[in-house]
C-alpha atoms as a PDB file:
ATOM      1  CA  UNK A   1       0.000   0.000   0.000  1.00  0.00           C
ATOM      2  CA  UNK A   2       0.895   3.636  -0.679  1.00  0.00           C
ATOM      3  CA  UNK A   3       2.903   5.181   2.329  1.00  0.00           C
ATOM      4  CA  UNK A   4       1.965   8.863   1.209  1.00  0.00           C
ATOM      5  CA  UNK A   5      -2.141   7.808   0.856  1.00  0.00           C
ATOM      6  CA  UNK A   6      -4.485   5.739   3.049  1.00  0.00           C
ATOM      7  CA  UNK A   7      -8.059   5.273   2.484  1.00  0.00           C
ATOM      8  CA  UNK A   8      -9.647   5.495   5.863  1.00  0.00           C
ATOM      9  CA  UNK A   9     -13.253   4.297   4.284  1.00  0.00           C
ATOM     10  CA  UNK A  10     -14.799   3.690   0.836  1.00  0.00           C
ATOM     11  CA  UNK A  11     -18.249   3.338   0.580  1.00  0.00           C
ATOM     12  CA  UNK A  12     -19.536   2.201  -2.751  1.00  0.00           C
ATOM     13  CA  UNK A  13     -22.198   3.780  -4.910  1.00  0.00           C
ATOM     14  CA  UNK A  14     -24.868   1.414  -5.827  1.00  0.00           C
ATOM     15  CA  UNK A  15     -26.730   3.188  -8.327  1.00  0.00           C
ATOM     16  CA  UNK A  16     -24.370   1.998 -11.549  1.00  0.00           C
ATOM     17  CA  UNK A  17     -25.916   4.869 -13.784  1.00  0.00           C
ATOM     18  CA  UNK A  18     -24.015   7.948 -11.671  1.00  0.00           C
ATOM     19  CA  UNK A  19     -20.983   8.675 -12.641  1.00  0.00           C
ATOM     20  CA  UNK A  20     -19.979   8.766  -8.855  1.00  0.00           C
ATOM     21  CA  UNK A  21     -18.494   5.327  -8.104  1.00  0.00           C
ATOM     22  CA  UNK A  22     -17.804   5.869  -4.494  1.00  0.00           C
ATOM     23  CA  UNK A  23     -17.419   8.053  -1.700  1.00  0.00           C
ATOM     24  CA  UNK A  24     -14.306   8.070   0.703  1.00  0.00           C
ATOM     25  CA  UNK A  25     -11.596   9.366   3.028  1.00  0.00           C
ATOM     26  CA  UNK A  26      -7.909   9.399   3.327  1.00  0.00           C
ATOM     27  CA  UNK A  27      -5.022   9.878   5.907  1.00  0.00           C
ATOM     28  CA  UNK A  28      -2.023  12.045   3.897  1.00  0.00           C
ATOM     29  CA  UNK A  29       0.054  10.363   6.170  1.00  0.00           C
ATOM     30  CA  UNK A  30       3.184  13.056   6.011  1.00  0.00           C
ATOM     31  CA  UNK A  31       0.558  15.161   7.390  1.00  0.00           C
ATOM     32  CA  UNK A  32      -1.000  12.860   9.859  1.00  0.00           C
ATOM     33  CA  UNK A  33      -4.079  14.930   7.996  1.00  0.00           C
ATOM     34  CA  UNK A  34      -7.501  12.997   7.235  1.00  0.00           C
ATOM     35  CA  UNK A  35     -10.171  14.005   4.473  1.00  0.00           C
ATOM     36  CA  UNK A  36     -13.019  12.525   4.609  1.00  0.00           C
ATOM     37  CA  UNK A  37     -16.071  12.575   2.026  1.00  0.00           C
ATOM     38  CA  UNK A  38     -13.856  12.657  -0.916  1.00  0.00           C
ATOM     39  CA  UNK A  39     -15.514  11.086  -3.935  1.00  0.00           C
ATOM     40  CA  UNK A  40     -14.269   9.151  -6.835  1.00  0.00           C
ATOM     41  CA  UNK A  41     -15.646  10.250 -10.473  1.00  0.00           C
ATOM     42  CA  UNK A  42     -15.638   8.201 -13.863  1.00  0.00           C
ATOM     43  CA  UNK A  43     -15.270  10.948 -16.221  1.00  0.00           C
ATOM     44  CA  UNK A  44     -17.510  11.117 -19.184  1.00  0.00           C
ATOM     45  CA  UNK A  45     -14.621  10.987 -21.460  1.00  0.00           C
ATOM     46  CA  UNK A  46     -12.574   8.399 -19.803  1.00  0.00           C
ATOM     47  CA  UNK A  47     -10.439   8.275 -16.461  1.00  0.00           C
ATOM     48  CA  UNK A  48     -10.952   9.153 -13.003  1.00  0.00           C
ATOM     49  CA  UNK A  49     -11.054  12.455 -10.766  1.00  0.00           C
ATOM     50  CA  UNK A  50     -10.951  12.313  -7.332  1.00  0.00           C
ATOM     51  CA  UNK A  51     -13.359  15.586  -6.016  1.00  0.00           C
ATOM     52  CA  UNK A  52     -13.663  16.873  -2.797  1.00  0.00           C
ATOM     53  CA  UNK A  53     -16.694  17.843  -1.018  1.00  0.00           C
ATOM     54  CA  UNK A  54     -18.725  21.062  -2.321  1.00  0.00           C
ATOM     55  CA  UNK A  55     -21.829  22.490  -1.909  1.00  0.00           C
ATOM     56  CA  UNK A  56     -24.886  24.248  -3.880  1.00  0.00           C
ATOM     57  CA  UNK A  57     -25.159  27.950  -3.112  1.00  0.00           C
ATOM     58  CA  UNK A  58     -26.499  30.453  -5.288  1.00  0.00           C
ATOM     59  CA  UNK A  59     -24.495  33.112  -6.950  1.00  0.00           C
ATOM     60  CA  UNK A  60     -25.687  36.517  -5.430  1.00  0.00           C
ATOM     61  CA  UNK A  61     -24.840  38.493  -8.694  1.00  0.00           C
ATOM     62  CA  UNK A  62     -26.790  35.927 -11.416  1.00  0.00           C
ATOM     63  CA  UNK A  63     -29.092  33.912  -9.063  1.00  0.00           C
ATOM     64  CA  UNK A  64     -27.994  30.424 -10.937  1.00  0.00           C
ATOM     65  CA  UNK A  65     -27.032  27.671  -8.848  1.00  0.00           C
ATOM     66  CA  UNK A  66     -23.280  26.933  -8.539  1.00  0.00           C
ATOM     67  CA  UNK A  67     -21.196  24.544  -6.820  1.00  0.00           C
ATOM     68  CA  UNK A  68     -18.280  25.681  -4.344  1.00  0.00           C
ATOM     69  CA  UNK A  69     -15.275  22.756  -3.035  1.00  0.00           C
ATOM     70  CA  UNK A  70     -15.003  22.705   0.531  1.00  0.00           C
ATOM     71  CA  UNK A  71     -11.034  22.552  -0.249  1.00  0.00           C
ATOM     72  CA  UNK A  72      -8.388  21.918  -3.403  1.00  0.00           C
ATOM     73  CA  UNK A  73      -5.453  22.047  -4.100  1.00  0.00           C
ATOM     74  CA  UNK A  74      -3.295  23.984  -6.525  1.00  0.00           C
ATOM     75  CA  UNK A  75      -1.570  23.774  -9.942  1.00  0.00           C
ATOM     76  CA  UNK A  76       1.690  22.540  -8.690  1.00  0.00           C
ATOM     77  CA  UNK A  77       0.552  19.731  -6.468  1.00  0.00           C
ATOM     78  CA  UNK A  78      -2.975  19.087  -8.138  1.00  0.00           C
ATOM     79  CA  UNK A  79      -1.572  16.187 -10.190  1.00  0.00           C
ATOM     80  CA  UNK A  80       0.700  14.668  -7.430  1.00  0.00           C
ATOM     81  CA  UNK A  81      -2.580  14.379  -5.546  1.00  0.00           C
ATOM     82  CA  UNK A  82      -4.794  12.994  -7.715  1.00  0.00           C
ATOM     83  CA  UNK A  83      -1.766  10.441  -8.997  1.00  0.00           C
ATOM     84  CA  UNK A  84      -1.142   9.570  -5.147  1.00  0.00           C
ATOM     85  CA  UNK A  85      -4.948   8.869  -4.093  1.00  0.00           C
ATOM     86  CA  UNK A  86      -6.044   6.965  -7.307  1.00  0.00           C
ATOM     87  CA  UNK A  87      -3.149   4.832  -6.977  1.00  0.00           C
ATOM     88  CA  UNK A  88      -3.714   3.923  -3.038  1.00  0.00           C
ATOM     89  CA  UNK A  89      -7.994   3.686  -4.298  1.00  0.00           C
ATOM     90  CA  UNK A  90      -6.642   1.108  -7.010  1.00  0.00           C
ATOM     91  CA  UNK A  91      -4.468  -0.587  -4.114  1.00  0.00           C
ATOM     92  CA  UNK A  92      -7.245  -0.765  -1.739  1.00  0.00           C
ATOM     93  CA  UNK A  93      -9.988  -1.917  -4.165  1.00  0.00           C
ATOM     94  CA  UNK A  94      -7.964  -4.547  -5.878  1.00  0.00           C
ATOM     95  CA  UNK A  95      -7.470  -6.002  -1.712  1.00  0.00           C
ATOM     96  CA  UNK A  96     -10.448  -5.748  -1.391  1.00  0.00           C
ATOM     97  CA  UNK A  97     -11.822  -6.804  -4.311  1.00  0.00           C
ATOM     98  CA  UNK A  98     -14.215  -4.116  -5.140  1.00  0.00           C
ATOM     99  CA  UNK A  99     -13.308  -4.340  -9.276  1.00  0.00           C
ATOM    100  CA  UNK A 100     -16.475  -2.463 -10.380  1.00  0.00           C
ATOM    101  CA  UNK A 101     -14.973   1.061  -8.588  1.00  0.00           C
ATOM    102  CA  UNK A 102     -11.818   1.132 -10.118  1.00  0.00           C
ATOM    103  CA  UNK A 103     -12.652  -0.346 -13.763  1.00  0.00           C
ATOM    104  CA  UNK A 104      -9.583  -0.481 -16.072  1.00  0.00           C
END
Protein backbone atom coordinates (compact mmCIF):
# COMPACT_ATOMS: atom_id res chain seq x y z
CA UNK A 1 0.00 0.00 0.00
CA UNK A 2 0.89 3.64 -0.68
CA UNK A 3 2.90 5.18 2.33
CA UNK A 4 1.96 8.86 1.21
CA UNK A 5 -2.14 7.81 0.86
CA UNK A 6 -4.48 5.74 3.05
CA UNK A 7 -8.06 5.27 2.48
CA UNK A 8 -9.65 5.49 5.86
CA UNK A 9 -13.25 4.30 4.28
CA UNK A 10 -14.80 3.69 0.84
CA UNK A 11 -18.25 3.34 0.58
CA UNK A 12 -19.54 2.20 -2.75
CA UNK A 13 -22.20 3.78 -4.91
CA UNK A 14 -24.87 1.41 -5.83
CA UNK A 15 -26.73 3.19 -8.33
CA UNK A 16 -24.37 2.00 -11.55
CA UNK A 17 -25.92 4.87 -13.78
CA UNK A 18 -24.01 7.95 -11.67
CA UNK A 19 -20.98 8.68 -12.64
CA UNK A 20 -19.98 8.77 -8.86
CA UNK A 21 -18.49 5.33 -8.10
CA UNK A 22 -17.80 5.87 -4.49
CA UNK A 23 -17.42 8.05 -1.70
CA UNK A 24 -14.31 8.07 0.70
CA UNK A 25 -11.60 9.37 3.03
CA UNK A 26 -7.91 9.40 3.33
CA UNK A 27 -5.02 9.88 5.91
CA UNK A 28 -2.02 12.05 3.90
CA UNK A 29 0.05 10.36 6.17
CA UNK A 30 3.18 13.06 6.01
CA UNK A 31 0.56 15.16 7.39
CA UNK A 32 -1.00 12.86 9.86
CA UNK A 33 -4.08 14.93 8.00
CA UNK A 34 -7.50 13.00 7.23
CA UNK A 35 -10.17 14.00 4.47
CA UNK A 36 -13.02 12.52 4.61
CA UNK A 37 -16.07 12.57 2.03
CA UNK A 38 -13.86 12.66 -0.92
CA UNK A 39 -15.51 11.09 -3.94
CA UNK A 40 -14.27 9.15 -6.84
CA UNK A 41 -15.65 10.25 -10.47
CA UNK A 42 -15.64 8.20 -13.86
CA UNK A 43 -15.27 10.95 -16.22
CA UNK A 44 -17.51 11.12 -19.18
CA UNK A 45 -14.62 10.99 -21.46
CA UNK A 46 -12.57 8.40 -19.80
CA UNK A 47 -10.44 8.27 -16.46
CA UNK A 48 -10.95 9.15 -13.00
CA UNK A 49 -11.05 12.46 -10.77
CA UNK A 50 -10.95 12.31 -7.33
CA UNK A 51 -13.36 15.59 -6.02
CA UNK A 52 -13.66 16.87 -2.80
CA UNK A 53 -16.69 17.84 -1.02
CA UNK A 54 -18.73 21.06 -2.32
CA UNK A 55 -21.83 22.49 -1.91
CA UNK A 56 -24.89 24.25 -3.88
CA UNK A 57 -25.16 27.95 -3.11
CA UNK A 58 -26.50 30.45 -5.29
CA UNK A 59 -24.50 33.11 -6.95
CA UNK A 60 -25.69 36.52 -5.43
CA UNK A 61 -24.84 38.49 -8.69
CA UNK A 62 -26.79 35.93 -11.42
CA UNK A 63 -29.09 33.91 -9.06
CA UNK A 64 -27.99 30.42 -10.94
CA UNK A 65 -27.03 27.67 -8.85
CA UNK A 66 -23.28 26.93 -8.54
CA UNK A 67 -21.20 24.54 -6.82
CA UNK A 68 -18.28 25.68 -4.34
CA UNK A 69 -15.27 22.76 -3.04
CA UNK A 70 -15.00 22.70 0.53
CA UNK A 71 -11.03 22.55 -0.25
CA UNK A 72 -8.39 21.92 -3.40
CA UNK A 73 -5.45 22.05 -4.10
CA UNK A 74 -3.29 23.98 -6.52
CA UNK A 75 -1.57 23.77 -9.94
CA UNK A 76 1.69 22.54 -8.69
CA UNK A 77 0.55 19.73 -6.47
CA UNK A 78 -2.97 19.09 -8.14
CA UNK A 79 -1.57 16.19 -10.19
CA UNK A 80 0.70 14.67 -7.43
CA UNK A 81 -2.58 14.38 -5.55
CA UNK A 82 -4.79 12.99 -7.72
CA UNK A 83 -1.77 10.44 -9.00
CA UNK A 84 -1.14 9.57 -5.15
CA UNK A 85 -4.95 8.87 -4.09
CA UNK A 86 -6.04 6.96 -7.31
CA UNK A 87 -3.15 4.83 -6.98
CA UNK A 88 -3.71 3.92 -3.04
CA UNK A 89 -7.99 3.69 -4.30
CA UNK A 90 -6.64 1.11 -7.01
CA UNK A 91 -4.47 -0.59 -4.11
CA UNK A 92 -7.24 -0.76 -1.74
CA UNK A 93 -9.99 -1.92 -4.16
CA UNK A 94 -7.96 -4.55 -5.88
CA UNK A 95 -7.47 -6.00 -1.71
CA UNK A 96 -10.45 -5.75 -1.39
CA UNK A 97 -11.82 -6.80 -4.31
CA UNK A 98 -14.22 -4.12 -5.14
CA UNK A 99 -13.31 -4.34 -9.28
CA UNK A 100 -16.48 -2.46 -10.38
CA UNK A 101 -14.97 1.06 -8.59
CA UNK A 102 -11.82 1.13 -10.12
CA UNK A 103 -12.65 -0.35 -13.76
CA UNK A 104 -9.58 -0.48 -16.07
Amino acid sequence: MTDKIKITFLTPNLDTTSSIMATFGIEIVSMNMFLAKLKFIKKKGGGYYVAPPSEEYTDPKTGEKKWANFWWFGDKSSGFFQSEVQKALKEYCNEKGLQRIYED
